[in-house]
PDB file of N, CA and C in Angstrom:
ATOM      1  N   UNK A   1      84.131 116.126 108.295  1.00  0.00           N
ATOM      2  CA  UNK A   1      83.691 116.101 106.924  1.00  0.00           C
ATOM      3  C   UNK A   1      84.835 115.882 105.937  1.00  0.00           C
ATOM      4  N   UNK A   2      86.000 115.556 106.241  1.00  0.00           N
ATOM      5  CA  UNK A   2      86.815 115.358 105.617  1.00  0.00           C
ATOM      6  C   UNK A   2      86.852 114.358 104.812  1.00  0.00           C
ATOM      7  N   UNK A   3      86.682 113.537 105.450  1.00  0.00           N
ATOM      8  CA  UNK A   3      86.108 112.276 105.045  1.00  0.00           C
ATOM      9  C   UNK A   3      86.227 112.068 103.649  1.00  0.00           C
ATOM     10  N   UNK A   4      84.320 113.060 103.714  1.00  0.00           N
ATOM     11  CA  UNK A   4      84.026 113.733 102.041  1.00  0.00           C
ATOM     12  C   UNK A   4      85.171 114.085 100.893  1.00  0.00           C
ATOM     13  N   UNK A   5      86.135 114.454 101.314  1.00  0.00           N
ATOM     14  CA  UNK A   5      87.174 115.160 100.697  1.00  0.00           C
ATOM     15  C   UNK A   5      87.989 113.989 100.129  1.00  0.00           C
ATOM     16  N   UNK A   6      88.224 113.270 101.064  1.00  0.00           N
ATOM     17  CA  UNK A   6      89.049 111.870 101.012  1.00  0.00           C
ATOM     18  C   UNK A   6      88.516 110.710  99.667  1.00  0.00           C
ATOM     19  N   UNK A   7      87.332 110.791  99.729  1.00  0.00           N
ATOM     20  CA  UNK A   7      86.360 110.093  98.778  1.00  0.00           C
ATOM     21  C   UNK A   7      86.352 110.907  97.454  1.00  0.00           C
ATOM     22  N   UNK A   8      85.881 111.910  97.796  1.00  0.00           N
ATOM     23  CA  UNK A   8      85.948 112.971  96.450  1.00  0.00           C
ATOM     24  C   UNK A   8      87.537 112.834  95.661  1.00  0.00           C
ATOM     25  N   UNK A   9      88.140 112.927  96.609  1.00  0.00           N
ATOM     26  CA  UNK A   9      89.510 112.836  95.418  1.00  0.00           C
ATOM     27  C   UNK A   9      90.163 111.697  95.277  1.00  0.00           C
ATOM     28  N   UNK A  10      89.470 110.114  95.725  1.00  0.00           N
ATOM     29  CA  UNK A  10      89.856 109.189  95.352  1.00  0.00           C
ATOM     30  C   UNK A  10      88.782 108.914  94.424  1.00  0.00           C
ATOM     31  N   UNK A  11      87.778 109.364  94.454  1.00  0.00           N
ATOM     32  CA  UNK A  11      86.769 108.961  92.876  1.00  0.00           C
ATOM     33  C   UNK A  11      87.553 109.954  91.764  1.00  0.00           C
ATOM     34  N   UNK A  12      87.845 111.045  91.910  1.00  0.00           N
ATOM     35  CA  UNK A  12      88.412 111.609  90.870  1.00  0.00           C
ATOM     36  C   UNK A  12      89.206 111.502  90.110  1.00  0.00           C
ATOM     37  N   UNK A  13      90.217 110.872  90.707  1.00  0.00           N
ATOM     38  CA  UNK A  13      91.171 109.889  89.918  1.00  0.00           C
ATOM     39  C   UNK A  13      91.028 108.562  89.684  1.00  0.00           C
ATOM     40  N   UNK A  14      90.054 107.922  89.815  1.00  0.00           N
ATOM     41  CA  UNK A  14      89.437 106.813  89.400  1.00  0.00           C
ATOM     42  C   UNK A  14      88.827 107.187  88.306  1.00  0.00           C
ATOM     43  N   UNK A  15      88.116 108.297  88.539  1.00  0.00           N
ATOM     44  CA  UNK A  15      87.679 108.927  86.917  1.00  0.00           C
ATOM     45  C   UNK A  15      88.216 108.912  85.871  1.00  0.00           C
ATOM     46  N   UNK A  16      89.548 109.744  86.381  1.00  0.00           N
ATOM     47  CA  UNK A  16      90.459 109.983  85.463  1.00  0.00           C
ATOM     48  C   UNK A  16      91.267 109.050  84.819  1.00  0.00           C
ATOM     49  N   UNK A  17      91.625 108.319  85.832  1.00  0.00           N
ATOM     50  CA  UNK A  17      92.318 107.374  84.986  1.00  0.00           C
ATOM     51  C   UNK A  17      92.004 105.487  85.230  1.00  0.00           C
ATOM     52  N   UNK A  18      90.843 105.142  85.489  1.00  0.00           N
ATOM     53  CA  UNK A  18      89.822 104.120  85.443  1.00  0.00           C
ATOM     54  C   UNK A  18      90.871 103.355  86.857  1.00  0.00           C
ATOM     55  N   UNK A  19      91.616 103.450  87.455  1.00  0.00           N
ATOM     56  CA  UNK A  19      92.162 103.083  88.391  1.00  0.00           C
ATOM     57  C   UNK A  19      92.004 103.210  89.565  1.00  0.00           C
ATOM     58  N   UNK A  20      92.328 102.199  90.406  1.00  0.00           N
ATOM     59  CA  UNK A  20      92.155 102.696  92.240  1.00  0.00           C
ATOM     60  C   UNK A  20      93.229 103.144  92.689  1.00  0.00           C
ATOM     61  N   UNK A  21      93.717 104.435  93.465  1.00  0.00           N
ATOM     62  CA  UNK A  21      94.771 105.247  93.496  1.00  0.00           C
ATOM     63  C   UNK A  21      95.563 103.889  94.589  1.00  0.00           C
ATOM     64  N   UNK A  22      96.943 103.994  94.857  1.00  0.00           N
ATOM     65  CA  UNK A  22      97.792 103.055  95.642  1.00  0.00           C
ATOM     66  C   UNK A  22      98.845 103.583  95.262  1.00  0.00           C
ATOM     67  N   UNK A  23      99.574 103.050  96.583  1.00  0.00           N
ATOM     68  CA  UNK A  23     100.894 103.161  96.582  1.00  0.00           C
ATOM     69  C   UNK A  23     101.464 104.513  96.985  1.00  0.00           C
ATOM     70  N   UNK A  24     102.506 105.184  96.101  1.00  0.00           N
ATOM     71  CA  UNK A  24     103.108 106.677  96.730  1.00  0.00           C
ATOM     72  C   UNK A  24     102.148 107.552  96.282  1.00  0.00           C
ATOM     73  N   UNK A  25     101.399 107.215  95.375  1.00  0.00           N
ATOM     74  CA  UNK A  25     100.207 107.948  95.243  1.00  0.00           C
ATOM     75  C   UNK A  25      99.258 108.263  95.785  1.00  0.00           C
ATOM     76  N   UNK A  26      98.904 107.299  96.366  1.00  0.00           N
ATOM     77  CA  UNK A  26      97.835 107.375  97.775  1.00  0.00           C
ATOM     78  C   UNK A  26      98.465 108.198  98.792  1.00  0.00           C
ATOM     79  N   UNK A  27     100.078 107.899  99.033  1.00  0.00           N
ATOM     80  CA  UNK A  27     100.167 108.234 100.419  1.00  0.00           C
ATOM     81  C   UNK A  27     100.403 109.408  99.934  1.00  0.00           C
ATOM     82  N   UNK A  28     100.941 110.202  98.849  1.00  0.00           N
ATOM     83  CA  UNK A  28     101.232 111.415  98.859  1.00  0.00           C
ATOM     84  C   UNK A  28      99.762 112.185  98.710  1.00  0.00           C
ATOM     85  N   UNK A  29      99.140 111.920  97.545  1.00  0.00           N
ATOM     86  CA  UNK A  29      97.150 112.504  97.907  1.00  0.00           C
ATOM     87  C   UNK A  29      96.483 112.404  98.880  1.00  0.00           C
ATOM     88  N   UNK A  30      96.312 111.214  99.569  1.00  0.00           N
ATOM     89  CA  UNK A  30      95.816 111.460 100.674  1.00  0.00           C
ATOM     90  C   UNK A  30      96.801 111.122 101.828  1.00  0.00           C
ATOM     91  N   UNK A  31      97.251 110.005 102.216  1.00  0.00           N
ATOM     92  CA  UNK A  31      97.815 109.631 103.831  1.00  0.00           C
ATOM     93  C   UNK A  31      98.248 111.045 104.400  1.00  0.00           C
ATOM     94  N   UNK A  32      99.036 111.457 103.601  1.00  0.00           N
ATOM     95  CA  UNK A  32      99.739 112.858 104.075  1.00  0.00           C
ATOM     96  C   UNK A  32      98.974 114.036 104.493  1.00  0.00           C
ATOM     97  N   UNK A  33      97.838 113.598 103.582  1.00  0.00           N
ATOM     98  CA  UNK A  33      97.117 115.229 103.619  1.00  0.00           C
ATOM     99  C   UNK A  33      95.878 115.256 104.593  1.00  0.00           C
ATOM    100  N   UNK A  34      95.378 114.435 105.330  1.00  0.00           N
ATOM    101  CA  UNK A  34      94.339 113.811 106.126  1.00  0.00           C
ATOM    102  C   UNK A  34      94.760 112.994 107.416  1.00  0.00           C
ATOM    103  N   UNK A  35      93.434 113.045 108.352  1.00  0.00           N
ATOM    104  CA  UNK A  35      94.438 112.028 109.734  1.00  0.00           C
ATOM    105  C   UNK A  35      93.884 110.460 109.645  1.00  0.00           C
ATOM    106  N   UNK A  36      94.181 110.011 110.180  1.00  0.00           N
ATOM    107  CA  UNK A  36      94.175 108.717 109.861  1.00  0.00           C
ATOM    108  C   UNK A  36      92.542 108.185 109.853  1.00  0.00           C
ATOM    109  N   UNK A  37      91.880 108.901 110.661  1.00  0.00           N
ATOM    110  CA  UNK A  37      90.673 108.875 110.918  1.00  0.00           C
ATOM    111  C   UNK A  37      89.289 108.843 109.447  1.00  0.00           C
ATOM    112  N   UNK A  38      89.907 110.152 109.228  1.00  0.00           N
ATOM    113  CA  UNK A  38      89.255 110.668 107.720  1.00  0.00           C
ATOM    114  C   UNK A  38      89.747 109.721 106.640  1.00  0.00           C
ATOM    115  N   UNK A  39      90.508 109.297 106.698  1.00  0.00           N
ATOM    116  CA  UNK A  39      91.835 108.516 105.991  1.00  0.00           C
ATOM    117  C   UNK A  39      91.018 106.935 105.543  1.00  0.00           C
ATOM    118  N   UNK A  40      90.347 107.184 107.187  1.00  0.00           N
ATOM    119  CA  UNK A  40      89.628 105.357 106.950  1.00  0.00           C
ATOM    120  C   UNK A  40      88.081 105.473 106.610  1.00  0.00           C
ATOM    121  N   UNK A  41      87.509 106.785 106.725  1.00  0.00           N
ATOM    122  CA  UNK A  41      86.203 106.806 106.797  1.00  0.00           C
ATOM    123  C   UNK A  41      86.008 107.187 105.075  1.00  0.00           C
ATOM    124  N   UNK A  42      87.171 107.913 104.716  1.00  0.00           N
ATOM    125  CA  UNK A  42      87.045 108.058 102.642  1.00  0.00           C
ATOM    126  C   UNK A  42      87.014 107.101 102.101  1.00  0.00           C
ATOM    127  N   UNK A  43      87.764 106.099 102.519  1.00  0.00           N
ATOM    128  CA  UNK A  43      88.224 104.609 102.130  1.00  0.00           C
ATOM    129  C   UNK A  43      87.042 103.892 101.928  1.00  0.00           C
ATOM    130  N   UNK A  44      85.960 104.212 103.170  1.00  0.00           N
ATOM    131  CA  UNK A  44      84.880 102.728 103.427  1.00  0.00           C
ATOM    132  C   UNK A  44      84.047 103.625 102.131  1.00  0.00           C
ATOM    133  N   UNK A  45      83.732 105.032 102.109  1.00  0.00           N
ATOM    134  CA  UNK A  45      82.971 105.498 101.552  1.00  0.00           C
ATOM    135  C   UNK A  45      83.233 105.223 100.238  1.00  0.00           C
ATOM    136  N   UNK A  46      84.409 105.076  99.606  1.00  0.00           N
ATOM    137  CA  UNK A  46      84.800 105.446  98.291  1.00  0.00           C
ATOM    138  C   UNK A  46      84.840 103.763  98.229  1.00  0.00           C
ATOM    139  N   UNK A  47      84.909 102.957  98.697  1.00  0.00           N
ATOM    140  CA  UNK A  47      84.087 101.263  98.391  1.00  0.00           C
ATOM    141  C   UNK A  47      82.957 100.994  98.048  1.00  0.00           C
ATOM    142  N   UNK A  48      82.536 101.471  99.148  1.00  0.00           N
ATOM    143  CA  UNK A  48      80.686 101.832  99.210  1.00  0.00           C
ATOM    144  C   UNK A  48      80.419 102.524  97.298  1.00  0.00           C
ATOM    145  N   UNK A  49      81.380 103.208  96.761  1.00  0.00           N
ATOM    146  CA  UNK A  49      81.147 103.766  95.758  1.00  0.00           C
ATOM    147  C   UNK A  49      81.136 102.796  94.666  1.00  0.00           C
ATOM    148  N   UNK A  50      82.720 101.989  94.761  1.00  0.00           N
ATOM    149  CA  UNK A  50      83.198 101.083  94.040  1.00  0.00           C
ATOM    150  C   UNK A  50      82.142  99.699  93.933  1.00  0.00           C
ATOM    151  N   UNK A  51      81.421  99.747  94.856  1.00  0.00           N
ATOM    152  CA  UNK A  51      80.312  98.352  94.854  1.00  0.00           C
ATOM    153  C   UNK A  51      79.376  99.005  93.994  1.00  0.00           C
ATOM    154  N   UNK A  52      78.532 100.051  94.044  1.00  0.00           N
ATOM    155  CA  UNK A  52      77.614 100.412  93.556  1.00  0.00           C
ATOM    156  C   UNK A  52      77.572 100.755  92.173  1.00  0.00           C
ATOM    157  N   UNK A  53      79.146 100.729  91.813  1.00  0.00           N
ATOM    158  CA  UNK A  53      79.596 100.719  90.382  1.00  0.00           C
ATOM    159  C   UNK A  53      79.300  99.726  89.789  1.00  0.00           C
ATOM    160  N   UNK A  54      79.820  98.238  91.012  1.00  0.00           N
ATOM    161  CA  UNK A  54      79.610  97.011  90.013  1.00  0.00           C
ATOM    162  C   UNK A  54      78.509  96.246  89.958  1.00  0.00           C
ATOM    163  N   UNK A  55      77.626  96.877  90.968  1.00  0.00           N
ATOM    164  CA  UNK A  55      76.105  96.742  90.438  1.00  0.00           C
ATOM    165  C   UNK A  55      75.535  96.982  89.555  1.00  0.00           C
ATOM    166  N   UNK A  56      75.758  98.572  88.920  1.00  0.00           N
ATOM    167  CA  UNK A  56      75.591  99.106  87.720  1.00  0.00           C
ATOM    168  C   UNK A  56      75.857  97.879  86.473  1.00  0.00           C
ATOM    169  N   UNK A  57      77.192  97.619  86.705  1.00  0.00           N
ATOM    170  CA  UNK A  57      77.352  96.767  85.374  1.00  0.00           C
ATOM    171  C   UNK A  57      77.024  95.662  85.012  1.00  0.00           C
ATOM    172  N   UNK A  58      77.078  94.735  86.457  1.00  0.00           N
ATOM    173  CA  UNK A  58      76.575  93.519  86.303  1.00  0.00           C
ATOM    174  C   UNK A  58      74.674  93.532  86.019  1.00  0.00           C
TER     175      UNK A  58
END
């Protein structure tokens, strides 16, 4: 379920600051803090998020 966690705090700072997290930022929020596994399954989820955003707008 980590996963969840992985997604949750990459939407949150997308919130916060209208951006997709990258770079030492990513790796220090998540790469570090998660296994690689959870790592890839937050990722697809938090896309899955990012599409459904730009459905919204378009």
């Amino acid at each position: 379920m980590s996963e969840n966690k992985v997604f949750h705090h990459m939407k949150m700072y997308y919130r916060a600051t209208g951006r997709v997290m990258q770079g030492p930022i990513f790796i220090r929020e998540v790469a570090m803090r998660f296994s690689k596994d959870e790592v890839v399954e937050g990722i697809l989820l938090f896309n899955e998020y990012l599409d459904e955003q730009r459905k919204g707008v378009s």
